[in-house]
C-alpha atoms as a PDB file:
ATOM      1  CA  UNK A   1      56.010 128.672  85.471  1.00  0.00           C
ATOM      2  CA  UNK A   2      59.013 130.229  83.514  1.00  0.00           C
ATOM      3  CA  UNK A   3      57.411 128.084  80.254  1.00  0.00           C
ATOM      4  CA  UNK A   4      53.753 128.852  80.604  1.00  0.00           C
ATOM      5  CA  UNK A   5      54.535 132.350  80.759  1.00  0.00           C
ATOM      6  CA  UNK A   6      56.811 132.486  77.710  1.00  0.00           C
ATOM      7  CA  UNK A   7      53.275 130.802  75.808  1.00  0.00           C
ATOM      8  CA  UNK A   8      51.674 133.150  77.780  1.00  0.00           C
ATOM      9  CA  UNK A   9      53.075 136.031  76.003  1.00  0.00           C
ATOM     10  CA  UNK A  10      54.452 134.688  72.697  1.00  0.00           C
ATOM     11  CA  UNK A  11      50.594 133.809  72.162  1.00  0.00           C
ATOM     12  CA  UNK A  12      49.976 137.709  72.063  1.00  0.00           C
ATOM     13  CA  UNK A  13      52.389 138.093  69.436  1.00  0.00           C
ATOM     14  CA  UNK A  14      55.748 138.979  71.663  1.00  0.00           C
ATOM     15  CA  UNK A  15      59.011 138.001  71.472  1.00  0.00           C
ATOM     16  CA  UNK A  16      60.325 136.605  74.435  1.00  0.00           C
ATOM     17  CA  UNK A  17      63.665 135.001  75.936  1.00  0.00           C
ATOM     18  CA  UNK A  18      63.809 133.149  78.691  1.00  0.00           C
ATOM     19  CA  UNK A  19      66.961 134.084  80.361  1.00  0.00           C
ATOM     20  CA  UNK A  20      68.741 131.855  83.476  1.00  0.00           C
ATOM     21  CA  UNK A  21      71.314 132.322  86.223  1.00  0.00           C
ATOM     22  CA  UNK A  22      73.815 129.352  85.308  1.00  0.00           C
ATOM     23  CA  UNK A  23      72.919 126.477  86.111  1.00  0.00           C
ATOM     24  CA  UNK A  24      74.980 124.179  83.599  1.00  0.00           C
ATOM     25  CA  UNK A  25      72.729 121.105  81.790  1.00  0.00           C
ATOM     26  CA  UNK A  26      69.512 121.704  84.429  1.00  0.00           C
ATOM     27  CA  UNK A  27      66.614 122.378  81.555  1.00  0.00           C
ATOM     28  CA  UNK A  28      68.755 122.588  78.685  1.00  0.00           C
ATOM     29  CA  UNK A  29      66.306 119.788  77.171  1.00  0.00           C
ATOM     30  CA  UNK A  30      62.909 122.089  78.645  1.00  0.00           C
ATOM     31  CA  UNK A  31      63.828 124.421  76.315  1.00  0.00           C
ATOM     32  CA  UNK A  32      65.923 123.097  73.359  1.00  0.00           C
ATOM     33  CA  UNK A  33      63.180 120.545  72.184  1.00  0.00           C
ATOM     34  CA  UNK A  34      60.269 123.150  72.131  1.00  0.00           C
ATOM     35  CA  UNK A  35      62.710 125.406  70.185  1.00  0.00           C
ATOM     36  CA  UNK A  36      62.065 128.361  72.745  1.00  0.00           C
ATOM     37  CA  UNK A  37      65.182 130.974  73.119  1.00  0.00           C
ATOM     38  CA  UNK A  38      67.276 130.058  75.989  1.00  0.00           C
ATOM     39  CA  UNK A  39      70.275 132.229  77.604  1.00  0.00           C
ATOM     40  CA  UNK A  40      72.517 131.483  80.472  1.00  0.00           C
ATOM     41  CA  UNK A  41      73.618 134.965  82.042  1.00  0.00           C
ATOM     42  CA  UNK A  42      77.263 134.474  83.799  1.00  0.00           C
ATOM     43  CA  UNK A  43      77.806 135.367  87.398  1.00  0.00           C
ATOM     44  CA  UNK A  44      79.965 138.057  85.788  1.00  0.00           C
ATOM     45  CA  UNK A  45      77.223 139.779  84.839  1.00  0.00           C
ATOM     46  CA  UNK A  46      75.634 140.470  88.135  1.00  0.00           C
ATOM     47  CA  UNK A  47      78.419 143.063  88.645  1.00  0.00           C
ATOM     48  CA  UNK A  48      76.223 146.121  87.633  1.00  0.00           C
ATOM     49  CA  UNK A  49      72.910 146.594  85.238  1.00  0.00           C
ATOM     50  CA  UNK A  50      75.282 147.932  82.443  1.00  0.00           C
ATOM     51  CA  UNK A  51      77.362 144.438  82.765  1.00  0.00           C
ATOM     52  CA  UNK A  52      74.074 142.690  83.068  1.00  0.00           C
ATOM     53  CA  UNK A  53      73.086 144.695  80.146  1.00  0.00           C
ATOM     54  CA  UNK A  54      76.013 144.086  77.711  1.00  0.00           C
ATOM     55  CA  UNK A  55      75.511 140.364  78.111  1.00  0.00           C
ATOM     56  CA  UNK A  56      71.621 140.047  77.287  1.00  0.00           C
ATOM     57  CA  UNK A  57      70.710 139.622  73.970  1.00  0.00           C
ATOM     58  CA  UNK A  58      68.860 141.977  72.007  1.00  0.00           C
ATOM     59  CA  UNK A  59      66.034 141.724  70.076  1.00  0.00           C
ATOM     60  CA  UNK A  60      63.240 140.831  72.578  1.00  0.00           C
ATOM     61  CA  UNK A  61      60.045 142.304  73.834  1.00  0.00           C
ATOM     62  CA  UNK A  62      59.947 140.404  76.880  1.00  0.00           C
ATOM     63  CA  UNK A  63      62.859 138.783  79.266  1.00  0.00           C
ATOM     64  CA  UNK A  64      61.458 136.459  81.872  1.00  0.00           C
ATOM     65  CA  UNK A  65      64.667 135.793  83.950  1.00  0.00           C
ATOM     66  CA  UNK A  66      64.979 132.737  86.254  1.00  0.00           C
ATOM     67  CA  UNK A  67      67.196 132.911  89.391  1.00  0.00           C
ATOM     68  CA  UNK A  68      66.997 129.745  91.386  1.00  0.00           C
ATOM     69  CA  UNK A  69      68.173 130.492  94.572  1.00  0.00           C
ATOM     70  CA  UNK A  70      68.182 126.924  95.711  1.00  0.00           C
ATOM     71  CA  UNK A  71      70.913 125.957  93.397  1.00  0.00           C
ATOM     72  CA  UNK A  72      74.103 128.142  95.120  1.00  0.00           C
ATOM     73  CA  UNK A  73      73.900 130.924  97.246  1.00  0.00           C
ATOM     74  CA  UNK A  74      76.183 132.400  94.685  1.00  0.00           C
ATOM     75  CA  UNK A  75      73.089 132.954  92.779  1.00  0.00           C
ATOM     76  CA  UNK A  76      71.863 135.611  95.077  1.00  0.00           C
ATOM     77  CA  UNK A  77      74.491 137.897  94.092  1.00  0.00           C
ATOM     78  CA  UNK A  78      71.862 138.745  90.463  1.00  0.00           C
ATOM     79  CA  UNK A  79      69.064 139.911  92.951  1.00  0.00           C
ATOM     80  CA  UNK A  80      71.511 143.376  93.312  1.00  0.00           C
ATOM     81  CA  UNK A  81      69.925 145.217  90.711  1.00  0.00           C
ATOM     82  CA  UNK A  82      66.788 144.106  90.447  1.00  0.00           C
ATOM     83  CA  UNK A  83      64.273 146.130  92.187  1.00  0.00           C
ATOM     84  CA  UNK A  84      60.830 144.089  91.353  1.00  0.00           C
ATOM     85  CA  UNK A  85      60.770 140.613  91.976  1.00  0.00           C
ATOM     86  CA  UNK A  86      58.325 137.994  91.186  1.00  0.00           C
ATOM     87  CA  UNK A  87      58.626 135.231  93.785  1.00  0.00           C
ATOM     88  CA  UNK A  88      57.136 131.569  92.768  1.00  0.00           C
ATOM     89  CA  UNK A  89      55.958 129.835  95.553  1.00  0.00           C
ATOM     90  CA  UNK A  90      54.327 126.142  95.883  1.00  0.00           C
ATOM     91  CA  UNK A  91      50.622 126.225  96.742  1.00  0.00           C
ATOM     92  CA  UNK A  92      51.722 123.485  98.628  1.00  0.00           C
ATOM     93  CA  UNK A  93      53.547 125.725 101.203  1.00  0.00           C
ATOM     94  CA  UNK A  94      51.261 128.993 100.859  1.00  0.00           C
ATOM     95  CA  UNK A  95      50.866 129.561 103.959  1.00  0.00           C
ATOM     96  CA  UNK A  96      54.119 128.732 105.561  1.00  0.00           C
ATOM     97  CA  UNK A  97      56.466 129.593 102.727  1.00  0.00           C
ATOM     98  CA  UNK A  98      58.588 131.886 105.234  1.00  0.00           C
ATOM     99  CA  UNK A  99      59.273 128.979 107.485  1.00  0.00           C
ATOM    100  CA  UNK A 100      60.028 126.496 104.521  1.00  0.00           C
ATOM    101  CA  UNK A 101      62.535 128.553 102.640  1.00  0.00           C
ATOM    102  CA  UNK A 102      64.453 129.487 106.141  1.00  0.00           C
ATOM    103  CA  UNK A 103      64.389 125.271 106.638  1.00  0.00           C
ATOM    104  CA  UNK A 104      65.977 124.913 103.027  1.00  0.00           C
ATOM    105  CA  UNK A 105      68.460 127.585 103.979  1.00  0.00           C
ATOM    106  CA  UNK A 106      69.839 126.163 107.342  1.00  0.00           C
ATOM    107  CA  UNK A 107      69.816 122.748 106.018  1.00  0.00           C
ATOM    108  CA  UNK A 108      71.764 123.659 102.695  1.00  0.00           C
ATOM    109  CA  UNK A 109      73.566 126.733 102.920  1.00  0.00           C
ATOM    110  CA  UNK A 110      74.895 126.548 106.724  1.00  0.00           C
ATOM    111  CA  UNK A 111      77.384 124.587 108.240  1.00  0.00           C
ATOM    112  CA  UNK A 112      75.698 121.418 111.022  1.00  0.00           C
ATOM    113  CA  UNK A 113      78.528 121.795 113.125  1.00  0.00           C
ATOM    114  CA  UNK A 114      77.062 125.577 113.882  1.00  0.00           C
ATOM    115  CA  UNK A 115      80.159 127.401 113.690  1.00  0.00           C
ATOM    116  CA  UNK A 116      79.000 130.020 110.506  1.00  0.00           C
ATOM    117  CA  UNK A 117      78.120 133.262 111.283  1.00  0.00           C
ATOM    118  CA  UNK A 118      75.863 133.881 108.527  1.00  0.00           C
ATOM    119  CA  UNK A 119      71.993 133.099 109.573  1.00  0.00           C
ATOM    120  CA  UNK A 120      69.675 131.780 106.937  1.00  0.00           C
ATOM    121  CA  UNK A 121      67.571 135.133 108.017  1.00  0.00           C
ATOM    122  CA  UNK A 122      70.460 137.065 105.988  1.00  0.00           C
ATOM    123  CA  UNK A 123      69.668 135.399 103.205  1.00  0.00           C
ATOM    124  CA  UNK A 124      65.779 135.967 103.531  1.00  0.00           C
ATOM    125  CA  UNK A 125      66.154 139.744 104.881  1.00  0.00           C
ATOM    126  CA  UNK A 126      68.647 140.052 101.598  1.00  0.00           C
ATOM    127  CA  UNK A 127      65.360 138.785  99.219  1.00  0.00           C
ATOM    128  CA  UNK A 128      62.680 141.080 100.902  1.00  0.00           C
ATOM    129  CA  UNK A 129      64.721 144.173 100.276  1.00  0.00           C
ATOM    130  CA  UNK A 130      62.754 144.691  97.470  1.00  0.00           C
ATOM    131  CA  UNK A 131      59.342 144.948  95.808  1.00  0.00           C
ATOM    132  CA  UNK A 132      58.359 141.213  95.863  1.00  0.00           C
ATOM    133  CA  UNK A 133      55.308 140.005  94.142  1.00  0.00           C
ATOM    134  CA  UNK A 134      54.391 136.324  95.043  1.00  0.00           C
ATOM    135  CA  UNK A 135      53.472 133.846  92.473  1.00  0.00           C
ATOM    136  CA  UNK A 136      51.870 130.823  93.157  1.00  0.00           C
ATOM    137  CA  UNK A 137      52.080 127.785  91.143  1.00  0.00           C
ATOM    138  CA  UNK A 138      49.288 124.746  91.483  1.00  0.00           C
ATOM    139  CA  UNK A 139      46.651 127.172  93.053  1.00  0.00           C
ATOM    140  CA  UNK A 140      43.162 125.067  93.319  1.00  0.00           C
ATOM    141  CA  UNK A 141      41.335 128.351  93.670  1.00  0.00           C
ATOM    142  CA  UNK A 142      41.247 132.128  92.445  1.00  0.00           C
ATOM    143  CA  UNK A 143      43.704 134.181  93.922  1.00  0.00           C
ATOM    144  CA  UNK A 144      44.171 138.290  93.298  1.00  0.00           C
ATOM    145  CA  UNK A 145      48.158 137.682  92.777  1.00  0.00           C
ATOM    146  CA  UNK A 146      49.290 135.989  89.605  1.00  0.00           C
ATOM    147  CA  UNK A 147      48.736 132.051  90.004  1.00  0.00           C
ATOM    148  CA  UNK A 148      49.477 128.702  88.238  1.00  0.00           C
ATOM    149  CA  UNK A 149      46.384 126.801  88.179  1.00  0.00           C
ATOM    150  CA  UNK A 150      46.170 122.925  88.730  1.00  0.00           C
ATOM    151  CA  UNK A 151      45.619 122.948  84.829  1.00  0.00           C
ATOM    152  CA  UNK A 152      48.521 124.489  84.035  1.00  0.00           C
ATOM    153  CA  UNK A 153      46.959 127.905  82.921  1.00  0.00           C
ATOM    154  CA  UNK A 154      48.151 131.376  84.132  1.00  0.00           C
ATOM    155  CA  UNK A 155      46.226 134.161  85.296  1.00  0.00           C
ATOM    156  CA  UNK A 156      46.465 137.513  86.389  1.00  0.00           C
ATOM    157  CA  UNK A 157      49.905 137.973  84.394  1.00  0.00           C
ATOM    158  CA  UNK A 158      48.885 141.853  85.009  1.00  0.00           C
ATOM    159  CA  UNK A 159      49.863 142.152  88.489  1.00  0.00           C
ATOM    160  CA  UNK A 160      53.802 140.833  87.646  1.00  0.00           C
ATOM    161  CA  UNK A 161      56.342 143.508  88.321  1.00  0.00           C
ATOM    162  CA  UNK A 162      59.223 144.016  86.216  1.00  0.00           C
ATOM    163  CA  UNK A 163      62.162 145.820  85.971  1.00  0.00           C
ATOM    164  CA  UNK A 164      63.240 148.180  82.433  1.00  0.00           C
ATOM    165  CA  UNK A 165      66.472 146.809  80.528  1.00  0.00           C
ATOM    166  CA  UNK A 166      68.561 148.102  77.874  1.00  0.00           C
ATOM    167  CA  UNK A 167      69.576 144.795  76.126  1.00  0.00           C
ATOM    168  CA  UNK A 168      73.224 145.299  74.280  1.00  0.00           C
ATOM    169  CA  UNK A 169      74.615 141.875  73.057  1.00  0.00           C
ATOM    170  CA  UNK A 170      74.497 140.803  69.048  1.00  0.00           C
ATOM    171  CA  UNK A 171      75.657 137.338  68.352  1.00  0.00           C
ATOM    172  CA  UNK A 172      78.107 136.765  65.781  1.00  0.00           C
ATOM    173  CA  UNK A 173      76.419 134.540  63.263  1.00  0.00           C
ATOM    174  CA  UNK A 174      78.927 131.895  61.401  1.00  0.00           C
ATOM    175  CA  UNK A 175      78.239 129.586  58.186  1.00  0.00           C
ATOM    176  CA  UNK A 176      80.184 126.964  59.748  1.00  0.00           C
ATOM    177  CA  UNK A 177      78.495 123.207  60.426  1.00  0.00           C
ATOM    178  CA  UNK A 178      78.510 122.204  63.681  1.00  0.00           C
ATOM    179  CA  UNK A 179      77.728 118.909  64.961  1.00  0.00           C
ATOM    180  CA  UNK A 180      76.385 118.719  68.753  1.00  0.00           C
ATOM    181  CA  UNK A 181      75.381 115.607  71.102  1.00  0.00           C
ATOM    182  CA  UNK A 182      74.311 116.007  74.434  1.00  0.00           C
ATOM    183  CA  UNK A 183      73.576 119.338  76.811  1.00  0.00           C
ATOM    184  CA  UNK A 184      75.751 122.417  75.592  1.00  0.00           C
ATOM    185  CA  UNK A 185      74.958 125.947  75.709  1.00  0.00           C
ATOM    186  CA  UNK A 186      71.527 127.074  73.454  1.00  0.00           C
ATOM    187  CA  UNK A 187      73.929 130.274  72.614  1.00  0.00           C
ATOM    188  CA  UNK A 188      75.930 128.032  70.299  1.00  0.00           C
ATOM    189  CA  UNK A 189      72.447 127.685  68.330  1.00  0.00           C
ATOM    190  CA  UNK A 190      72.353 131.861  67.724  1.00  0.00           C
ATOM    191  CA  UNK A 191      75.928 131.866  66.893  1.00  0.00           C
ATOM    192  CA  UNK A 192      75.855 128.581  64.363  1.00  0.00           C
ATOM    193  CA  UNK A 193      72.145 128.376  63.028  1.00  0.00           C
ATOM    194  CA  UNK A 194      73.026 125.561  60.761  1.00  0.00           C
ATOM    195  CA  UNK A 195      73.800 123.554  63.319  1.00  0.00           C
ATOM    196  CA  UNK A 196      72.850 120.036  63.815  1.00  0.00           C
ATOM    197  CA  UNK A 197      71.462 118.300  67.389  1.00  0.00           C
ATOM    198  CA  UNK A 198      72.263 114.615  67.862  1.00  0.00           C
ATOM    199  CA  UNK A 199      70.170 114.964  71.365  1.00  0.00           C
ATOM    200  CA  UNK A 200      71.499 111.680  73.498  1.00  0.00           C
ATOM    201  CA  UNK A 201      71.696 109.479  70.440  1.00  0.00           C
ATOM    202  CA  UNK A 202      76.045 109.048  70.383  1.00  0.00           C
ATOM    203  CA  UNK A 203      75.862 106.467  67.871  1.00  0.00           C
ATOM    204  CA  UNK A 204      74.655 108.544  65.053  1.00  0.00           C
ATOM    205  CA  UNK A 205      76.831 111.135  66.245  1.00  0.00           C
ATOM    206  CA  UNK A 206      80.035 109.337  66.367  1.00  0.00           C
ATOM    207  CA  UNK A 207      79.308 108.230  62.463  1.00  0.00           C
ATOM    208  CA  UNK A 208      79.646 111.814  61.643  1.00  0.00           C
ATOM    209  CA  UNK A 209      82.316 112.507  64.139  1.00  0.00           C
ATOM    210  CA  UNK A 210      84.795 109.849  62.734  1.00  0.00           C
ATOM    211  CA  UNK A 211      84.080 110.953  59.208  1.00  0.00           C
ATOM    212  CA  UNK A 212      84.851 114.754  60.369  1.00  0.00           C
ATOM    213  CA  UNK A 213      82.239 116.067  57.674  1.00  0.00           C
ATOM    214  CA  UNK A 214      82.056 118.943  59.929  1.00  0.00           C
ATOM    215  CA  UNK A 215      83.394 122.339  60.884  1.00  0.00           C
ATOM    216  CA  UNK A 216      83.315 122.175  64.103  1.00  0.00           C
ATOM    217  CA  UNK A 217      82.285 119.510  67.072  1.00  0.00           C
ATOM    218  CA  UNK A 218      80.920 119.945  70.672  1.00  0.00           C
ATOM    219  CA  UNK A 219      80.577 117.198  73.011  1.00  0.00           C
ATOM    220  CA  UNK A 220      78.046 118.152  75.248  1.00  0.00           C
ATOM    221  CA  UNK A 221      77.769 117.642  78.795  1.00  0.00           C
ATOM    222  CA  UNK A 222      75.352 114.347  80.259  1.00  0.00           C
ATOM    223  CA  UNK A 223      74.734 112.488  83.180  1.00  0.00           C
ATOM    224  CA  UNK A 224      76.673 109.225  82.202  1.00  0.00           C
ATOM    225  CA  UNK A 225      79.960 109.780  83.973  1.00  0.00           C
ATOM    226  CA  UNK A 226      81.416 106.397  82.667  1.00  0.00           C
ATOM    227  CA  UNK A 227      80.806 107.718  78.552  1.00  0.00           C
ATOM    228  CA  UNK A 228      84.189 106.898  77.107  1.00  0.00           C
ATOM    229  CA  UNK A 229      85.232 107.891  73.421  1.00  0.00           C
ATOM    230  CA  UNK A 230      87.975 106.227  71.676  1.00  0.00           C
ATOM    231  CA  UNK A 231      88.023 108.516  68.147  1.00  0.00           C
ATOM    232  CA  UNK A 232      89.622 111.437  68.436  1.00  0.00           C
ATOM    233  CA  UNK A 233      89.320 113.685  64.785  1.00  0.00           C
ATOM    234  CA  UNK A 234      92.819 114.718  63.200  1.00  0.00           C
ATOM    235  CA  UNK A 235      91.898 117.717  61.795  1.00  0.00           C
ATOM    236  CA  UNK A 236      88.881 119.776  63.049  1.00  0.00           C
ATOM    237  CA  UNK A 237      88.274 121.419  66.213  1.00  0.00           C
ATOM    238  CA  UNK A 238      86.333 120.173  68.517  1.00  0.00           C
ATOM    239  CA  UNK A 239      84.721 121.999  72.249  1.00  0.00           C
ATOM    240  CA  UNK A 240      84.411 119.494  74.652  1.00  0.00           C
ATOM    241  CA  UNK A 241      81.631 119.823  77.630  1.00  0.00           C
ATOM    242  CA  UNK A 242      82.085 116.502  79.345  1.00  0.00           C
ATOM    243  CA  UNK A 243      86.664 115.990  79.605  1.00  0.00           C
ATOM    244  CA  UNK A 244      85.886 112.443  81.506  1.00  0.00           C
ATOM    245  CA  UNK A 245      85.519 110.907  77.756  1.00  0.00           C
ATOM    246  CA  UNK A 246      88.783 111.205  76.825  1.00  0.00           C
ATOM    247  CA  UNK A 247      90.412 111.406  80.362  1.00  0.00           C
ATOM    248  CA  UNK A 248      89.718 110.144  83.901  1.00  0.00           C
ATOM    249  CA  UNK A 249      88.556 112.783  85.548  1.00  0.00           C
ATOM    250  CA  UNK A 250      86.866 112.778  88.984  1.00  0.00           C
ATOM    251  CA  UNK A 251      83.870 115.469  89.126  1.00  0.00           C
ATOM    252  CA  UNK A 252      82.949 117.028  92.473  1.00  0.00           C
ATOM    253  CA  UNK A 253      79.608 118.320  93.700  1.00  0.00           C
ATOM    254  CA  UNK A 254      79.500 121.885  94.779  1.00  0.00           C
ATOM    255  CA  UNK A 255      80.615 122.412  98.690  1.00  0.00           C
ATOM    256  CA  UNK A 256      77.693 125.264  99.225  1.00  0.00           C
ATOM    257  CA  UNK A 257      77.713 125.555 103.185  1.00  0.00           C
ATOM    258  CA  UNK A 258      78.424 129.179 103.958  1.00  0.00           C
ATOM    259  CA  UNK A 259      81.158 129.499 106.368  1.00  0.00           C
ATOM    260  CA  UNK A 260      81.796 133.512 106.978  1.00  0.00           C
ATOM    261  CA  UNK A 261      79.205 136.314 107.860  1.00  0.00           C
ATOM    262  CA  UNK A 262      76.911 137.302 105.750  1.00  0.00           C
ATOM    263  CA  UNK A 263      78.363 140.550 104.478  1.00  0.00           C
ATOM    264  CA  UNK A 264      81.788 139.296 104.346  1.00  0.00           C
ATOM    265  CA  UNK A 265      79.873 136.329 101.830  1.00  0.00           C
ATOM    266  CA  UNK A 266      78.790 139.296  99.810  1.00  0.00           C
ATOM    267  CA  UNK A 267      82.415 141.023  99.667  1.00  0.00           C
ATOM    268  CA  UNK A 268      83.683 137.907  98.642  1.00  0.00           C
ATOM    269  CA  UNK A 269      81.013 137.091  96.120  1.00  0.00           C
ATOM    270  CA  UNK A 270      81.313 140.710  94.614  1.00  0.00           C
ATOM    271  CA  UNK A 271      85.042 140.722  94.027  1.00  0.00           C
ATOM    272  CA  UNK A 272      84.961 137.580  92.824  1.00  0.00           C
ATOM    273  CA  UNK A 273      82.298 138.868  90.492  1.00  0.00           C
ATOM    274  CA  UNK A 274      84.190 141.919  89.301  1.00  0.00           C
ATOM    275  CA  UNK A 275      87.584 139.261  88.595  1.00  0.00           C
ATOM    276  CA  UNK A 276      89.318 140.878  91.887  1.00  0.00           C
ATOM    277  CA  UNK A 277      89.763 137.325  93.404  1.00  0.00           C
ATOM    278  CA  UNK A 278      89.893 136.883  96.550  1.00  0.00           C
ATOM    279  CA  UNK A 279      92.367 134.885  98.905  1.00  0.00           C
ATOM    280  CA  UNK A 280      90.100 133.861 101.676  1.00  0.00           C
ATOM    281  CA  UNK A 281      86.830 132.849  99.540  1.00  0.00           C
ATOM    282  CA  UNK A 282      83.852 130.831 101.455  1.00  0.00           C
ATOM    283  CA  UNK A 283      84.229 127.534 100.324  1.00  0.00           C
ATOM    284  CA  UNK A 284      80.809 127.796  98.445  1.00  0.00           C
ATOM    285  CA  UNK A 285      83.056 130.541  96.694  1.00  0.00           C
ATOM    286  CA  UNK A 286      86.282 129.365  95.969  1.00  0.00           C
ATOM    287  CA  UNK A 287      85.126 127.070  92.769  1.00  0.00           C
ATOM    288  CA  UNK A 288      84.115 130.314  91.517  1.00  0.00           C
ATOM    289  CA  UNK A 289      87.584 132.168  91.780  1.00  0.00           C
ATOM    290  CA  UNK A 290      88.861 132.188  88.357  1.00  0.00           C
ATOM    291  CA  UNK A 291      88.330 134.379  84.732  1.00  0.00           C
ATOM    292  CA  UNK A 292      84.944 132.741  83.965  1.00  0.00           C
ATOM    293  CA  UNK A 293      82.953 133.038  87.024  1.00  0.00           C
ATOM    294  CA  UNK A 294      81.554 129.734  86.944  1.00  0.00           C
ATOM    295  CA  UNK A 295      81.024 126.334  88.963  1.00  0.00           C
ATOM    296  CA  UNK A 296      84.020 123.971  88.130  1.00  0.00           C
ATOM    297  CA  UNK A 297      82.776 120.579  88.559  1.00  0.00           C
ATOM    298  CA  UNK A 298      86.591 119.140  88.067  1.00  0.00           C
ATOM    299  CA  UNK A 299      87.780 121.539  90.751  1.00  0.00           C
ATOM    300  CA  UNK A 300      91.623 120.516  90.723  1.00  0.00           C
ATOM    301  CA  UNK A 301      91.757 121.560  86.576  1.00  0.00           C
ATOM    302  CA  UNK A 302      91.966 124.763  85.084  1.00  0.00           C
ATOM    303  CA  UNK A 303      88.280 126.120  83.796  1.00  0.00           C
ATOM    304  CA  UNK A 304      90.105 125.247  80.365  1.00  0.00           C
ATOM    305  CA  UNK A 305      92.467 123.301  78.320  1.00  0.00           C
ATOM    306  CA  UNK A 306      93.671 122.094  75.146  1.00  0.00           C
ATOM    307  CA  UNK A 307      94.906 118.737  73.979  1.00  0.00           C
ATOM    308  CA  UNK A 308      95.644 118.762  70.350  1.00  0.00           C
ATOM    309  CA  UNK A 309      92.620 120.352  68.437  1.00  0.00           C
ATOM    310  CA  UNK A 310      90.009 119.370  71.372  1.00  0.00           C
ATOM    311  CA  UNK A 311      89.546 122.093  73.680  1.00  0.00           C
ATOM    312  CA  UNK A 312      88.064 120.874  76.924  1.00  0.00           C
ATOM    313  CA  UNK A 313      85.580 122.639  79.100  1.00  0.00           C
ATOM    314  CA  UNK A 314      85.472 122.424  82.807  1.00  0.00           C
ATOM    315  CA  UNK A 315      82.105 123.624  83.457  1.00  0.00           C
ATOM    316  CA  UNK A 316      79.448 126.021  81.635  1.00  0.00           C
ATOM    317  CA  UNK A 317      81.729 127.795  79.879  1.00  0.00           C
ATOM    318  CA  UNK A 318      79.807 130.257  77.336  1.00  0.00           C
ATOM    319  CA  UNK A 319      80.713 130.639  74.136  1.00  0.00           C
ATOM    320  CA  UNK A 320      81.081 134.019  74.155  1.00  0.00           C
ATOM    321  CA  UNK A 321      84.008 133.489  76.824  1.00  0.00           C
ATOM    322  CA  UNK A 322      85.125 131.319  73.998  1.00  0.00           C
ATOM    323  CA  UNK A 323      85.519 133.933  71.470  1.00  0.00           C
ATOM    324  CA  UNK A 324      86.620 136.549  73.494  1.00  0.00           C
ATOM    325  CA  UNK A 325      89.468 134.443  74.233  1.00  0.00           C
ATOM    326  CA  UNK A 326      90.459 133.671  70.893  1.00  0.00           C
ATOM    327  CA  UNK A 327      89.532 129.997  71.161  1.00  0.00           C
ATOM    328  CA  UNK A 328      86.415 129.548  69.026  1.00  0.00           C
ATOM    329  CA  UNK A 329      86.555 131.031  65.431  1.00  0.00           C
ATOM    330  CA  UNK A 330      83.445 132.222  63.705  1.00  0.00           C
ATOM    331  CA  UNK A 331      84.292 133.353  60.557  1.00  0.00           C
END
């Protein structure tokens, strides 16, 4: 839906990003290959409008922002200043959508053995606190709310709600070369726009990687946990997405069952959201406790290290973060 929309309105002559809650590699290729602006916003963000402001790009007409509340209940903690939502619902579950996203709830979110205290109703009530606009995608008739037809054409874009912003973030822009294989943040594309994409293909990649006739290297993130390198570059820096190809790593799927209340859930998230930490984080939580606010898939390592000149990511780990810290140099 996100991508028929941003046609939708770029072929009326706007300028739109498509802006996502983090979700690490899922879509990077969706919208890399069709060259279509892409932004993850960190969970940091969701700690006011002004934060969630001061990490958006600017430059846009539109924003069409993507929260996918299936993928963490973490995720619900960007709905806080949003007052109009658009909801995308399967035509498939029209009229039982209620019922179906409660199911998903309880059988994700909450514990089997029954002991949570949280209800997947909190979650729900949480959502519907708002102006909610339904959208339904794969409609097979007309329908007076904004719909996805079966031919993949949207109509009724009119009745969407929205919500004003006051974008304040300006990449830096570098001259550097970069060299990229695999899924990495698109924001390294705004910051280095002479950058080159190897996509999946490693062995053209590691032809210019050995050579270092580069600036700089990332090693994206993929889905082949057994990828091993054995060249290591002596003298430029490289940002590594994927740590298992130079060490043996064991990554973890995120725990997301929901073990507390649901307002002690939101306490939790929030401080952990405004860097406060907190000792007694729900375990759906606790992989979030550290500076960068964001799912560790390595959870016994640090969100980052260095070995020599590689600098090894343990997650989704922006590069903005990256130059705030002082580890990624622009100029």
């Amino acid at each position: 839906m996100i991508l028929e929309l941003y046609n939708h309105f770029s072929s009326k002559g706007y300028k739109v990003a498509c802006l996502q809650a983090n979700k690490g590699q899922n879509d990077f290729k969706s919208y890399i290959k069709k060259n279509i602006y892409h932004y993850s916003i960190p969970l940091e963000a969701a700690a006011s409008k002004a934060e969630f402001e001061r990490w958006v790009p600017a430059g846009f007409d539109i924003y069409l922002m993507e929260i996918a509340l299936g993928k963490s209940p973490a995720d619900i903690a960007y709905l806080q200043f949003f007052e109009n939502v658009n909801e995308v619902i399967s035509s498939e579950h029209l009229g039982s959508w209620d019922d179906y996203i409660l199911r998903y709830y309880e059988k994700n979110w909450i514990p089997e053995d029954g002991k949570s205290e949280c209800r997947p109703s909190d979650f729900r009530d949480y959502f519907l606190d708002r102006n909610v606009q339904r959208v339904v995608i794969g409609a097979m008739e007309k329908l007076g709310s904004p719909f996805l037809d079966s031919g993949g054409y949207v109509h009724n874009t009119g009745a969407l709600v929205y919500n004003e912003i006051d974008p304040k973030y300006t990449f830096p822009v570098s001259d550097k070369r970069l060299i990229t294989v695999g899924a990495f943040p698109d924001e390294y594309w705004d910051i280095f726009p002479h950058m080159r994409w190897y996509s999946s293909q490693y062995a053209k990649f590691m032809m210019r990687y050995r050579k270092e006739s580069y600036d700089i290297a990332v090693i994206g993130d993929s889905l082949q946990d057994k990828l091993k390198f054995r060249d290591r570059p002596e003298r430029n820096p490289v940002i590594c997405y994927q740590p298992g190809v130079y060490d043996d790593v064991e990554r973890k799927d995120p725990d997301l069952k929901v073990n507390t209340d649901f307002d002690s859930f939101i306490g939790d998230l929030n401080n952990i959201i405004r860097n406060k930490g907190t000792a007694d984080a729900d375990d759906s939580l606790s992989v979030y406790n550290h500076k960068f606010t964001t799912f560790r898939p390595i959870p016994d390592r640090e969100p980052v290290w260095r070995e020599g000149n590689i600098l090894f990511c343990n997650g989704w780990i922006l590069p903005q973060h990256l130059i705030a810290e002082g580890l990624l140099e622009v100029e």
